[in-house]
N, C-alpha and C. Protein backbone atom coordinates (compact mmCIF):
# COMPACT_ATOMS: atom_id res chain seq x y z
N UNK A 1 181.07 -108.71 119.64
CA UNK A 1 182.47 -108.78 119.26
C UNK A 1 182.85 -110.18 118.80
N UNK A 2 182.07 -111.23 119.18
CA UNK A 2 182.69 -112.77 118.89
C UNK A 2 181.94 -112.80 117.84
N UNK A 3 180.45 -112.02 117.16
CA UNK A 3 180.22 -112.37 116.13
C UNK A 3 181.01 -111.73 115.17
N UNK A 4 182.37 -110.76 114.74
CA UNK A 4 182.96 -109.93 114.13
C UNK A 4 184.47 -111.10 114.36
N UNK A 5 184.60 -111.82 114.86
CA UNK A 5 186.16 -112.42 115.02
C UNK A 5 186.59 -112.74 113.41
N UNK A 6 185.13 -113.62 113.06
CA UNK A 6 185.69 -114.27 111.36
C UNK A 6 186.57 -112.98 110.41
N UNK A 7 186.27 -110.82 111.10
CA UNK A 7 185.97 -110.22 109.80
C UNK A 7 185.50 -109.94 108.55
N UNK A 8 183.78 -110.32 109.07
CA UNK A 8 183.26 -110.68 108.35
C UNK A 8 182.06 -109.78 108.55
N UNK A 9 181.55 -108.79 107.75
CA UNK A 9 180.06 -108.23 108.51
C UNK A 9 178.88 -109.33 108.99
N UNK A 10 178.47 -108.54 109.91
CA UNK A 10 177.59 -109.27 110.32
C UNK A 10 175.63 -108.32 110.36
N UNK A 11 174.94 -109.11 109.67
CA UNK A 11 173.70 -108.90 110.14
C UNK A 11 172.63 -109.76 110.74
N UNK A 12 172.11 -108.81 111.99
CA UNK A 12 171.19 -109.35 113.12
C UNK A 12 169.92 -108.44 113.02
N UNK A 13 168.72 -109.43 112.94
CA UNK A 13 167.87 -108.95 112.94
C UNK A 13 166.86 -108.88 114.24
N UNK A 14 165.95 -108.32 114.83
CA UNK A 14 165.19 -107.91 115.81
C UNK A 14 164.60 -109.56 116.36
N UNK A 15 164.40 -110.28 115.07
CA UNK A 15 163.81 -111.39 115.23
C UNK A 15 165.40 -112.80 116.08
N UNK A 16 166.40 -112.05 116.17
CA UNK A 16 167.55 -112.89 116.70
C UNK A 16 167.87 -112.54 117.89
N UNK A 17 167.93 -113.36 118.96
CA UNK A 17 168.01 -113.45 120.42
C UNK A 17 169.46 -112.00 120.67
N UNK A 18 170.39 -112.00 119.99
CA UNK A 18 171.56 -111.22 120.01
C UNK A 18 170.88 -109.58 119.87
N UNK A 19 169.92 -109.51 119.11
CA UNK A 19 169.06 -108.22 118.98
C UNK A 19 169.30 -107.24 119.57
N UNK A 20 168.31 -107.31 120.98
CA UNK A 20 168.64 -106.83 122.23
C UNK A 20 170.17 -106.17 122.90
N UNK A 21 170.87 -107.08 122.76
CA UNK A 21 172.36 -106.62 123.39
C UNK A 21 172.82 -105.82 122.33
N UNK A 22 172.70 -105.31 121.37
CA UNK A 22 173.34 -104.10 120.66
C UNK A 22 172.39 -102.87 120.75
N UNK A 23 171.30 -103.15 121.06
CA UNK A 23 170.48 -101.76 121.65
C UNK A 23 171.03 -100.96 122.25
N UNK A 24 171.60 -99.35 122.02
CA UNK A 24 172.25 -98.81 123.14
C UNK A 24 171.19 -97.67 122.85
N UNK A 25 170.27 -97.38 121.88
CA UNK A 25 169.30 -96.24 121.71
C UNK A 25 168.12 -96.74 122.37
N UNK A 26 167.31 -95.39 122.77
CA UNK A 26 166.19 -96.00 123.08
C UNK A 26 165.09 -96.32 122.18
N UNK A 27 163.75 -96.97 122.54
CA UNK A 27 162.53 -97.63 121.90
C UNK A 27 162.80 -98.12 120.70
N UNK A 28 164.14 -98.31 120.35
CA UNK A 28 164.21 -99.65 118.99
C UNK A 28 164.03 -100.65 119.51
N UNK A 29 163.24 -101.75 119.25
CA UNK A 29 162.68 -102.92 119.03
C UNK A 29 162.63 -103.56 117.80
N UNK A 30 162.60 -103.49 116.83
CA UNK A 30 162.32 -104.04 115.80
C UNK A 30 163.25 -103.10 114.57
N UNK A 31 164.21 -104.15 113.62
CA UNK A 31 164.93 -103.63 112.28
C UNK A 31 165.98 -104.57 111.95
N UNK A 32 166.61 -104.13 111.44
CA UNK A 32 168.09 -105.05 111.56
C UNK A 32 169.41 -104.03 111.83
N UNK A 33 170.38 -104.62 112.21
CA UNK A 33 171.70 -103.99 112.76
C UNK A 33 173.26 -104.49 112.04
N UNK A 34 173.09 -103.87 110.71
CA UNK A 34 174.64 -104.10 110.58
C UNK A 34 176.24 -103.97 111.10
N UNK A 35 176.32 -105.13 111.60
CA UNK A 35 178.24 -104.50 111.89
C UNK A 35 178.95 -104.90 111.29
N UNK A 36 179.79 -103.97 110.87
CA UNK A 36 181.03 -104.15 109.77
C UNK A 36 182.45 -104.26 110.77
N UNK A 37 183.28 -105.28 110.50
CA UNK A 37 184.65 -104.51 111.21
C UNK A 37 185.32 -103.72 110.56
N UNK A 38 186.01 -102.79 111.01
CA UNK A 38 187.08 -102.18 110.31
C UNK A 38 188.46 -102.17 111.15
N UNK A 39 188.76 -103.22 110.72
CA UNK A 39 190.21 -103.91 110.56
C UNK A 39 190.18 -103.66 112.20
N UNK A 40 191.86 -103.47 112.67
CA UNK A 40 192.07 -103.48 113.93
C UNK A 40 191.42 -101.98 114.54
N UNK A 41 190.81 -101.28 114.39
CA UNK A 41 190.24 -99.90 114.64
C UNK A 41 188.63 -100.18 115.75
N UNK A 42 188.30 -101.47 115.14
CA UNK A 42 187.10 -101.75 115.90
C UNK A 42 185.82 -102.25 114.62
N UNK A 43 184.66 -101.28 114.92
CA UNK A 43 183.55 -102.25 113.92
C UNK A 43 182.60 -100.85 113.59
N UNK A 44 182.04 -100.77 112.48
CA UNK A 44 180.73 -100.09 112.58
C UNK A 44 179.45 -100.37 112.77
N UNK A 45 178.47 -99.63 113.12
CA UNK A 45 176.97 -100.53 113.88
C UNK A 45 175.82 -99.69 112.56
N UNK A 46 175.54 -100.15 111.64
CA UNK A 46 174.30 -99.23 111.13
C UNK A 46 173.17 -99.85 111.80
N UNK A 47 172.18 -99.34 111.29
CA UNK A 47 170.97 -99.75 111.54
C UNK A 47 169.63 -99.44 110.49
N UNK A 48 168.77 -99.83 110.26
CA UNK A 48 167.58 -99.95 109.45
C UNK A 48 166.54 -100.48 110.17
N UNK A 49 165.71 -99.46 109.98
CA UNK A 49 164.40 -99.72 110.56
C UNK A 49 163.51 -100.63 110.47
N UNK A 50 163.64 -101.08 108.80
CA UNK A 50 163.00 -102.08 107.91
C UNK A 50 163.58 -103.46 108.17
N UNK A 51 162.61 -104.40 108.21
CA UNK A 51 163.17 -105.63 108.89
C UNK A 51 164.11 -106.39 107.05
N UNK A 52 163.55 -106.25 106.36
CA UNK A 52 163.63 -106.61 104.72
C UNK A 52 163.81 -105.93 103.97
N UNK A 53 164.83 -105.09 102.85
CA UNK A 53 164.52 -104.61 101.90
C UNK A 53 164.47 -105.43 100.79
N UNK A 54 164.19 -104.98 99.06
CA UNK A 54 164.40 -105.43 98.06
C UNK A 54 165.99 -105.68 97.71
N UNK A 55 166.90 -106.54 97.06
CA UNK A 55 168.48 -106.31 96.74
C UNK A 55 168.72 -106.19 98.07
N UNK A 56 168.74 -106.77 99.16
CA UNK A 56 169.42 -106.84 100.06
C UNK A 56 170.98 -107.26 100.12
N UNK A 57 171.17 -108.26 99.39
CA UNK A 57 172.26 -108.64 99.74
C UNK A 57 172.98 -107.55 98.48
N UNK A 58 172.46 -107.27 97.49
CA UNK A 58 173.47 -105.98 96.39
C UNK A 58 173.84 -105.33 97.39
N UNK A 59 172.67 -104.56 98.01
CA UNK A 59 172.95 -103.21 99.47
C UNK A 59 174.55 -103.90 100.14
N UNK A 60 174.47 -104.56 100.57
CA UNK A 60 175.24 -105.16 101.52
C UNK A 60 176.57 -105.53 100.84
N UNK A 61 176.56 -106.12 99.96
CA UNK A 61 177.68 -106.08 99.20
C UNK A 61 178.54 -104.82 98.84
N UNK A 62 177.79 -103.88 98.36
CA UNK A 62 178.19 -102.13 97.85
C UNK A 62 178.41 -101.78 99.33
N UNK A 63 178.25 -101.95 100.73
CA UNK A 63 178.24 -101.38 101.58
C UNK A 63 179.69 -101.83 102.13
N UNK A 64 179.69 -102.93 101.96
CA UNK A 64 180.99 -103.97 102.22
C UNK A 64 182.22 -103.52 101.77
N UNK A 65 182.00 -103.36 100.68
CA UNK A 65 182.84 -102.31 99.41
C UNK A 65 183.37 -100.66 99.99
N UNK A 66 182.71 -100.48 100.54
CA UNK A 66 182.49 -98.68 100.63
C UNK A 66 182.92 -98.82 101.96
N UNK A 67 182.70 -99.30 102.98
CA UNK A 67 183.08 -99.56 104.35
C UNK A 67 184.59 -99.97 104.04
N UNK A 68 184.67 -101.16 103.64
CA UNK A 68 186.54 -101.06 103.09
C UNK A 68 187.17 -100.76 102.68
N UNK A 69 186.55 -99.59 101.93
CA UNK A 69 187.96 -98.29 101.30
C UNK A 69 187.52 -97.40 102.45
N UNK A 70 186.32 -97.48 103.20
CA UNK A 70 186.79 -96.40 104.10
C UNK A 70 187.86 -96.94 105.66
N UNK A 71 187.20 -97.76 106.12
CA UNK A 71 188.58 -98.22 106.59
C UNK A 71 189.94 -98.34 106.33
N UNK A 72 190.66 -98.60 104.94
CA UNK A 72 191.90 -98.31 104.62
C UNK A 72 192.24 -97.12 104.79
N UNK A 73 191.22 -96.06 104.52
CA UNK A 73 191.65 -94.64 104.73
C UNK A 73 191.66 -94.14 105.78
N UNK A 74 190.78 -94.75 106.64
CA UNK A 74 191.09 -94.51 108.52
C UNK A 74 192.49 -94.70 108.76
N UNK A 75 192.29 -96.09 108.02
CA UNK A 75 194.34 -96.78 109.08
C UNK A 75 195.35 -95.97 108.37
N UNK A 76 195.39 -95.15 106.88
CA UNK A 76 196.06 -94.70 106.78
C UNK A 76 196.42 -93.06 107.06
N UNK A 77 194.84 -92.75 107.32
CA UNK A 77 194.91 -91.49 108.29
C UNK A 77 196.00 -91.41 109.77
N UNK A 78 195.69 -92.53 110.26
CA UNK A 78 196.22 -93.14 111.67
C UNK A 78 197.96 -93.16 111.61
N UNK A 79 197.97 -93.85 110.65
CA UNK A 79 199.08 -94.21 110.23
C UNK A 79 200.19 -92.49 109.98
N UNK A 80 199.65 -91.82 109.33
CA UNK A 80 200.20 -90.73 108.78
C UNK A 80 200.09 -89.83 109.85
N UNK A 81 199.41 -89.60 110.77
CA UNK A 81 199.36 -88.66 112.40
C UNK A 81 200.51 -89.37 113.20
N UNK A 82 200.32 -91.01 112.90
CA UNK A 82 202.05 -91.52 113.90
C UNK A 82 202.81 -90.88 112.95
N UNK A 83 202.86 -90.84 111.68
CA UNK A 83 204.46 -90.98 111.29
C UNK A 83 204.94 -89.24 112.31
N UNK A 84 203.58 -88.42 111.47
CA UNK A 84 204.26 -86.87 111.73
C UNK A 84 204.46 -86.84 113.42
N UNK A 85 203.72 -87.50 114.42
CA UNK A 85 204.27 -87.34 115.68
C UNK A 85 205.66 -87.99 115.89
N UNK A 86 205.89 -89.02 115.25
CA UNK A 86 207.37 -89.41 115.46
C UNK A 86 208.25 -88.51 114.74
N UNK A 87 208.03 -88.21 113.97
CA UNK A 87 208.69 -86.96 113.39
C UNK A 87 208.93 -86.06 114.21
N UNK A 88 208.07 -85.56 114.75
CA UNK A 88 207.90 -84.23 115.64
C UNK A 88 208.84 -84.48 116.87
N UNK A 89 208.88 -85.83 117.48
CA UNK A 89 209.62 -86.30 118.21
C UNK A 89 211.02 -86.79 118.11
N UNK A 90 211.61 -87.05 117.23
CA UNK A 90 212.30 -87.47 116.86
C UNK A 90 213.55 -86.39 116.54
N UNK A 91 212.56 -85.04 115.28
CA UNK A 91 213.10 -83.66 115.56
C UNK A 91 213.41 -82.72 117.12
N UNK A 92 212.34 -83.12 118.02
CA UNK A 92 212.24 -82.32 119.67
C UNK A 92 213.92 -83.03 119.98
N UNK A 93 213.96 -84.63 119.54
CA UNK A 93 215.35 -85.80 120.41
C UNK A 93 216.51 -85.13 119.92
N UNK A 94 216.55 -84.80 118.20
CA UNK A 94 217.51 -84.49 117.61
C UNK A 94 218.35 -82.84 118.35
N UNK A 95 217.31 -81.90 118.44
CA UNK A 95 217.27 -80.53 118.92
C UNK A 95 217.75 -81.07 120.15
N UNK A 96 217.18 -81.34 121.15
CA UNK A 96 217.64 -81.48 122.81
C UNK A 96 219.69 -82.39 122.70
N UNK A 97 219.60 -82.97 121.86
CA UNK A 97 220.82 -83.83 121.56
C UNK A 97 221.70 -82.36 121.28
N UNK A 98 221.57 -82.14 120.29
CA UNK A 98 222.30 -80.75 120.06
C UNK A 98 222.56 -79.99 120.92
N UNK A 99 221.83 -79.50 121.41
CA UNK A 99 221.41 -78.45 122.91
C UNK A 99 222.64 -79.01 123.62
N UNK A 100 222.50 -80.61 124.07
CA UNK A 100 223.46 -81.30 124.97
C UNK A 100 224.88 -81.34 124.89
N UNK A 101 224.89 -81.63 123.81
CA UNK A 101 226.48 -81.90 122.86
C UNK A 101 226.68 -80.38 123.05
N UNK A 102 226.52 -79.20 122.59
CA UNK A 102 226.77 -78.04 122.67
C UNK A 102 227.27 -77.47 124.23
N UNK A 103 226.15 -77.91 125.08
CA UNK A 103 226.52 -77.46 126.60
C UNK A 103 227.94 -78.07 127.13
N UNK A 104 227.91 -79.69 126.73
CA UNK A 104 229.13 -80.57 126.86
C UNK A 104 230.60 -80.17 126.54
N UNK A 105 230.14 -79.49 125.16
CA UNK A 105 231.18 -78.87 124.42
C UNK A 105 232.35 -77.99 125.25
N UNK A 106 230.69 -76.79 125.27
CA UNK A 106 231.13 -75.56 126.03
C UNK A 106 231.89 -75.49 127.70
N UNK A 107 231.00 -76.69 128.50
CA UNK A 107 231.88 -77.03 129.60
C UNK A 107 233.34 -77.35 129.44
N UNK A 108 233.52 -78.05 128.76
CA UNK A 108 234.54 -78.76 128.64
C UNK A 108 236.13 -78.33 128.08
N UNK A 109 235.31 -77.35 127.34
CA UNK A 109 236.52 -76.14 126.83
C UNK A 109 237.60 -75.40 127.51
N UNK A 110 236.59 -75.30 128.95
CA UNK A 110 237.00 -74.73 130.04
C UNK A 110 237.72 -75.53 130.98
N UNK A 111 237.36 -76.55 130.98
CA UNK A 111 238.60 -77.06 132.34
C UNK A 111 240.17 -77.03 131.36
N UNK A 112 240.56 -77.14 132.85
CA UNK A 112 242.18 -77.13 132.46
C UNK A 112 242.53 -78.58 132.15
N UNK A 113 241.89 -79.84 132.43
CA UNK A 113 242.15 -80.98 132.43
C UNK A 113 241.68 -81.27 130.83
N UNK A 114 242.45 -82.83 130.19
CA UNK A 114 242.17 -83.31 129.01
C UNK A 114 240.73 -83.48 129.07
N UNK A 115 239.87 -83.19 128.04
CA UNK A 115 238.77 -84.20 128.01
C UNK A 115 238.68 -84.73 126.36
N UNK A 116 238.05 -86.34 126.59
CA UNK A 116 238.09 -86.97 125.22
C UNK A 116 237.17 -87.70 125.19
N UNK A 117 236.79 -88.07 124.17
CA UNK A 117 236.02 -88.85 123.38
C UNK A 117 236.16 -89.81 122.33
N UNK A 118 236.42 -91.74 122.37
CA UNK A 118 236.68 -92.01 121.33
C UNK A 118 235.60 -93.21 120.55
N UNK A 119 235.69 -93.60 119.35
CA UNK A 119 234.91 -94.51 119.39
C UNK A 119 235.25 -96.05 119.73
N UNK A 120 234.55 -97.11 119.09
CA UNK A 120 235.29 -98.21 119.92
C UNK A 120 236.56 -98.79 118.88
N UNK A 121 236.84 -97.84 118.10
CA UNK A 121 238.07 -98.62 116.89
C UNK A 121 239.10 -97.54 118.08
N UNK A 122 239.03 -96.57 119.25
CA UNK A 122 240.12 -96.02 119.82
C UNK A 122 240.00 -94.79 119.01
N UNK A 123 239.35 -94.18 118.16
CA UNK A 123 239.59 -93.04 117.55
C UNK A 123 239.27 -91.65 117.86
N UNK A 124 239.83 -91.31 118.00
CA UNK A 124 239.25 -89.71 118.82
C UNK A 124 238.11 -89.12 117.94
N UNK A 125 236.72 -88.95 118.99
CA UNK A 125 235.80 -88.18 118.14
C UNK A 125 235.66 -86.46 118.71
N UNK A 126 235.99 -86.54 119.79
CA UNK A 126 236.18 -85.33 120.42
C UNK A 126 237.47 -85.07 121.41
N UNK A 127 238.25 -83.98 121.59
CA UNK A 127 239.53 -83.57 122.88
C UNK A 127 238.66 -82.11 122.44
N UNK A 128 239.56 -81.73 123.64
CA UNK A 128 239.12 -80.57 124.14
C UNK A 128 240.62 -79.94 124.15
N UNK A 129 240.39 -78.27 124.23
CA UNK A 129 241.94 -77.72 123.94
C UNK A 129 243.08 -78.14 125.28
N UNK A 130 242.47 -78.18 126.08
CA UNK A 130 243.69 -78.56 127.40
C UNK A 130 244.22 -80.10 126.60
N UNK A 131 243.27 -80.31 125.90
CA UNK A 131 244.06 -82.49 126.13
C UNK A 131 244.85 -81.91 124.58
N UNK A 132 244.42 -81.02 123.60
CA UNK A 132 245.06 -80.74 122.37
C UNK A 132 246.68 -79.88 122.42
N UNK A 133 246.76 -79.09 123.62
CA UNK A 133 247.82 -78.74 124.49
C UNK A 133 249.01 -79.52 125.31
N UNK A 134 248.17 -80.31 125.95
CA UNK A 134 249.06 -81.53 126.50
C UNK A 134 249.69 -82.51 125.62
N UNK A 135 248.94 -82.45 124.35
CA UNK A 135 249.40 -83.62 123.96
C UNK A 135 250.32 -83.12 122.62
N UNK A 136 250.47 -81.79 122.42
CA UNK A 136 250.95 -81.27 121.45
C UNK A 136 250.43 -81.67 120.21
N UNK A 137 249.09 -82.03 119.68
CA UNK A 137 248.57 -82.32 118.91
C UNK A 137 247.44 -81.23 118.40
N UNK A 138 247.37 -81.12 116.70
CA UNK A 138 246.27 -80.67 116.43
C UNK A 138 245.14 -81.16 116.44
N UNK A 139 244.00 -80.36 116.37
CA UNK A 139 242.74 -81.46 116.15
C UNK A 139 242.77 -81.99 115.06
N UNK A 140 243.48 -81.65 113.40
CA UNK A 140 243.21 -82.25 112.64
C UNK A 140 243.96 -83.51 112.19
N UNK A 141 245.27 -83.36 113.58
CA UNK A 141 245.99 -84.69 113.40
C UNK A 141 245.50 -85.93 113.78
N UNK A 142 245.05 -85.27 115.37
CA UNK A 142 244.03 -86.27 116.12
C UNK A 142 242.80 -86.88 114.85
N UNK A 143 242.21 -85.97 114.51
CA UNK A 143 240.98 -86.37 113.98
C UNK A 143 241.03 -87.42 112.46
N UNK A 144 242.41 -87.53 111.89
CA UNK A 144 242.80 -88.31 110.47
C UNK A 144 242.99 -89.45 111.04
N UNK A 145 242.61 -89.52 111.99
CA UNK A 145 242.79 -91.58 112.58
C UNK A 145 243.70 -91.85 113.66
N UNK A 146 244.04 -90.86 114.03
CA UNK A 146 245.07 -91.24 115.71
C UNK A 146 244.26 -91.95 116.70
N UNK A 147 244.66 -92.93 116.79
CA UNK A 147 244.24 -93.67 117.81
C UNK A 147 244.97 -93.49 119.37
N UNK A 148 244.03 -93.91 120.32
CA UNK A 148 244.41 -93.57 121.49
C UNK A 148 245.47 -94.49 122.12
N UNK A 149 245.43 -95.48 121.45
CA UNK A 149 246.42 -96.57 121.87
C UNK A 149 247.54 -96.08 120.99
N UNK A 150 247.93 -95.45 119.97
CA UNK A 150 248.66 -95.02 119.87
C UNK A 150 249.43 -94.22 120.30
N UNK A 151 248.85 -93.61 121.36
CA UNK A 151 249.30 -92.41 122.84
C UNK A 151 249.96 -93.38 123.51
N UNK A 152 249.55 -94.38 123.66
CA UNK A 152 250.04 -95.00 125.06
C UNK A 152 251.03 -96.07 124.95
N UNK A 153 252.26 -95.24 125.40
CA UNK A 153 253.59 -96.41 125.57
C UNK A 153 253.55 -97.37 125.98
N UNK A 154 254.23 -98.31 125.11
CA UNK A 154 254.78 -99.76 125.16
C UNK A 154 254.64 -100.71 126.23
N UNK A 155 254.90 -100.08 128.04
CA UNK A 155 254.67 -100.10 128.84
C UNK A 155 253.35 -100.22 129.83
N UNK A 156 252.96 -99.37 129.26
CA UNK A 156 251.30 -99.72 129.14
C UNK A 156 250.09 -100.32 128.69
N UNK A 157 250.57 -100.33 127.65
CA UNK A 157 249.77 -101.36 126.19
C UNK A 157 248.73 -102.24 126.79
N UNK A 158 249.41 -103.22 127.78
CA UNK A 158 248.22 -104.72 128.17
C UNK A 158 247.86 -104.18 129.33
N UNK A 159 247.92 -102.75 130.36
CA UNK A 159 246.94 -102.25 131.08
C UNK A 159 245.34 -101.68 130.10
N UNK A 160 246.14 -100.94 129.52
CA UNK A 160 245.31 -100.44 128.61
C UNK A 160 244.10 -101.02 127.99
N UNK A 161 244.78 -101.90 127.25
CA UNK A 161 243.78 -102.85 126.60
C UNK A 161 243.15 -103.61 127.23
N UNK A 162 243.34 -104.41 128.24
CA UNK A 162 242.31 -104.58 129.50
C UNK A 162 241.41 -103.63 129.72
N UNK A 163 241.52 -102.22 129.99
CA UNK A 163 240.76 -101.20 130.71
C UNK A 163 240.14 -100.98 129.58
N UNK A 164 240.28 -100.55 128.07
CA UNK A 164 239.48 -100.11 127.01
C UNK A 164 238.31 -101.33 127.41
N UNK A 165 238.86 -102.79 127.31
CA UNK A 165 237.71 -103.79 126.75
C UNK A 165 237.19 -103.82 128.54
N UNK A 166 237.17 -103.35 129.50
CA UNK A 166 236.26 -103.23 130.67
C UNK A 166 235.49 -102.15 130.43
N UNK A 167 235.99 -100.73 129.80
CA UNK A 167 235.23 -99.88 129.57
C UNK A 167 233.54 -100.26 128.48
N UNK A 168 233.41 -101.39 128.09
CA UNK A 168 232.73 -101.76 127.25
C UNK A 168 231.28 -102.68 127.88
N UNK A 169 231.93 -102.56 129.13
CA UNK A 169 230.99 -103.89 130.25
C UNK A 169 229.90 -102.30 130.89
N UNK A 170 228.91 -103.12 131.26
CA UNK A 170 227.64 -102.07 132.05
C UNK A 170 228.28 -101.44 133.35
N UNK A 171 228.97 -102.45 133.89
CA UNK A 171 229.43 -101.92 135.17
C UNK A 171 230.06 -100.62 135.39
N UNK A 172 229.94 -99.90 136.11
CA UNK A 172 230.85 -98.97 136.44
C UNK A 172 232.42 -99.05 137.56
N UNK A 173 233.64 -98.11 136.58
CA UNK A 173 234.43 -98.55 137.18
C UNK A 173 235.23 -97.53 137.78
N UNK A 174 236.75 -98.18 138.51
CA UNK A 174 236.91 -96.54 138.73
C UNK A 174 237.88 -95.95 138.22
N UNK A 175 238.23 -94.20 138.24
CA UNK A 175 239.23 -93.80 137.56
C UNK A 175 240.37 -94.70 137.12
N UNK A 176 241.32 -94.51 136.21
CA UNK A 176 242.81 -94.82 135.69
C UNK A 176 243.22 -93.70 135.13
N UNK A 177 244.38 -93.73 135.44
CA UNK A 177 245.22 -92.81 134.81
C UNK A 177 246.68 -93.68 134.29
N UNK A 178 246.80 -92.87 132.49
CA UNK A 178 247.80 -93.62 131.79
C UNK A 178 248.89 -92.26 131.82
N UNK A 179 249.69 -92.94 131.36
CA UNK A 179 251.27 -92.01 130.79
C UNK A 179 250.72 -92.00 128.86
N UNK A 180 250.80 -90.82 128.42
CA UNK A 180 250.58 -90.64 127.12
C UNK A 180 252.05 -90.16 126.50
N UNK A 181 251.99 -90.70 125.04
CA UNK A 181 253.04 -89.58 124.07
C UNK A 181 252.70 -88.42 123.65
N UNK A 182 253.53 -87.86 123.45
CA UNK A 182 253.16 -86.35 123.56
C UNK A 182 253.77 -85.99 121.64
């Protein structure tokens, strides 16, 4: 592995002390042992029986060549199995999200109490029919930009806005209850 750091193939022949330690077959003794890296994936090990051929270094060059388009096509094999598993995952997150939001929905329909949802500009992304009842509001009034601080009388205003910008901290806090316009 420290002779592969440069990325650079490497050949060792029978006649080089390193020989030995890439032996993992049995009764080879004598040839040479090419290793190629291929990129971050690891290395390939050929081997040749023949201590010398003729055009050695052509061989080796064309091999160099052919080993590195096949490695690009490994990593982009690799590459293309993550994308579709994140995909696959990503679709499973999207589905279970749905599933959730739907169950949320459906609970929520049902209590008699308001339930809401806003974002952080105060805008309602979700009420539920008890809070659309109480508040004598449609959903599509709520939903054209009514803000929640716009519910909340004059009187209230700098509780409020304190409690929105605590609602924004990790901590958990406890209930409040405001006076709304109706």
């Amino acid at each position: 592995f420290a002779l592969l750091k440069e990325k650079e193939p490497v050949m060792i022949s029978s006649e080089d002390s390193s020989f030995q330690m890439l032996v993992a077959e049995k009764n080879i003794s004598k040839g040479i042992f090419y290793l190629f890296p291929l990129g971050d994936l690891g290395f390939l090990k050929l081997y040749s029986a023949f201590e010398k051929k003729e055009h050695e270094e052509e061989i080796l060059n064309k091999l160099v060549n052919v080993i590195s388009k096949f490695t690009v096509s490994i990593e982009a094999c690799l590459y293309h199995e993550r994308s579709l598993r994140e995909i696959e995952e990503r679709k499973h997150a999207e589905n279970e999200l749905r599933i959730s939001k739907k169950r949320f929905k459906d609970m929520t329909e049902l209590l008699p109490e308001m339930v809401y949802e806003c974002d952080l500009k105060g805008e309602f992304t979700y009420i539920n029919k008890s809070g659309l009842q109480m508040l004598g509001f449609s959903k599509e009034e709520l939903h054209r930009g009514l803000t929640l601080s716009e519910l909340i009388p004059d009187s209230e205003k700098v509780k409020f806005r304190s409690r929105f910008t605590e609602l924004l901290s990790p901590k958990e806090l406890p209930s409040t209850e405001y006076n709304l316009l109706t």
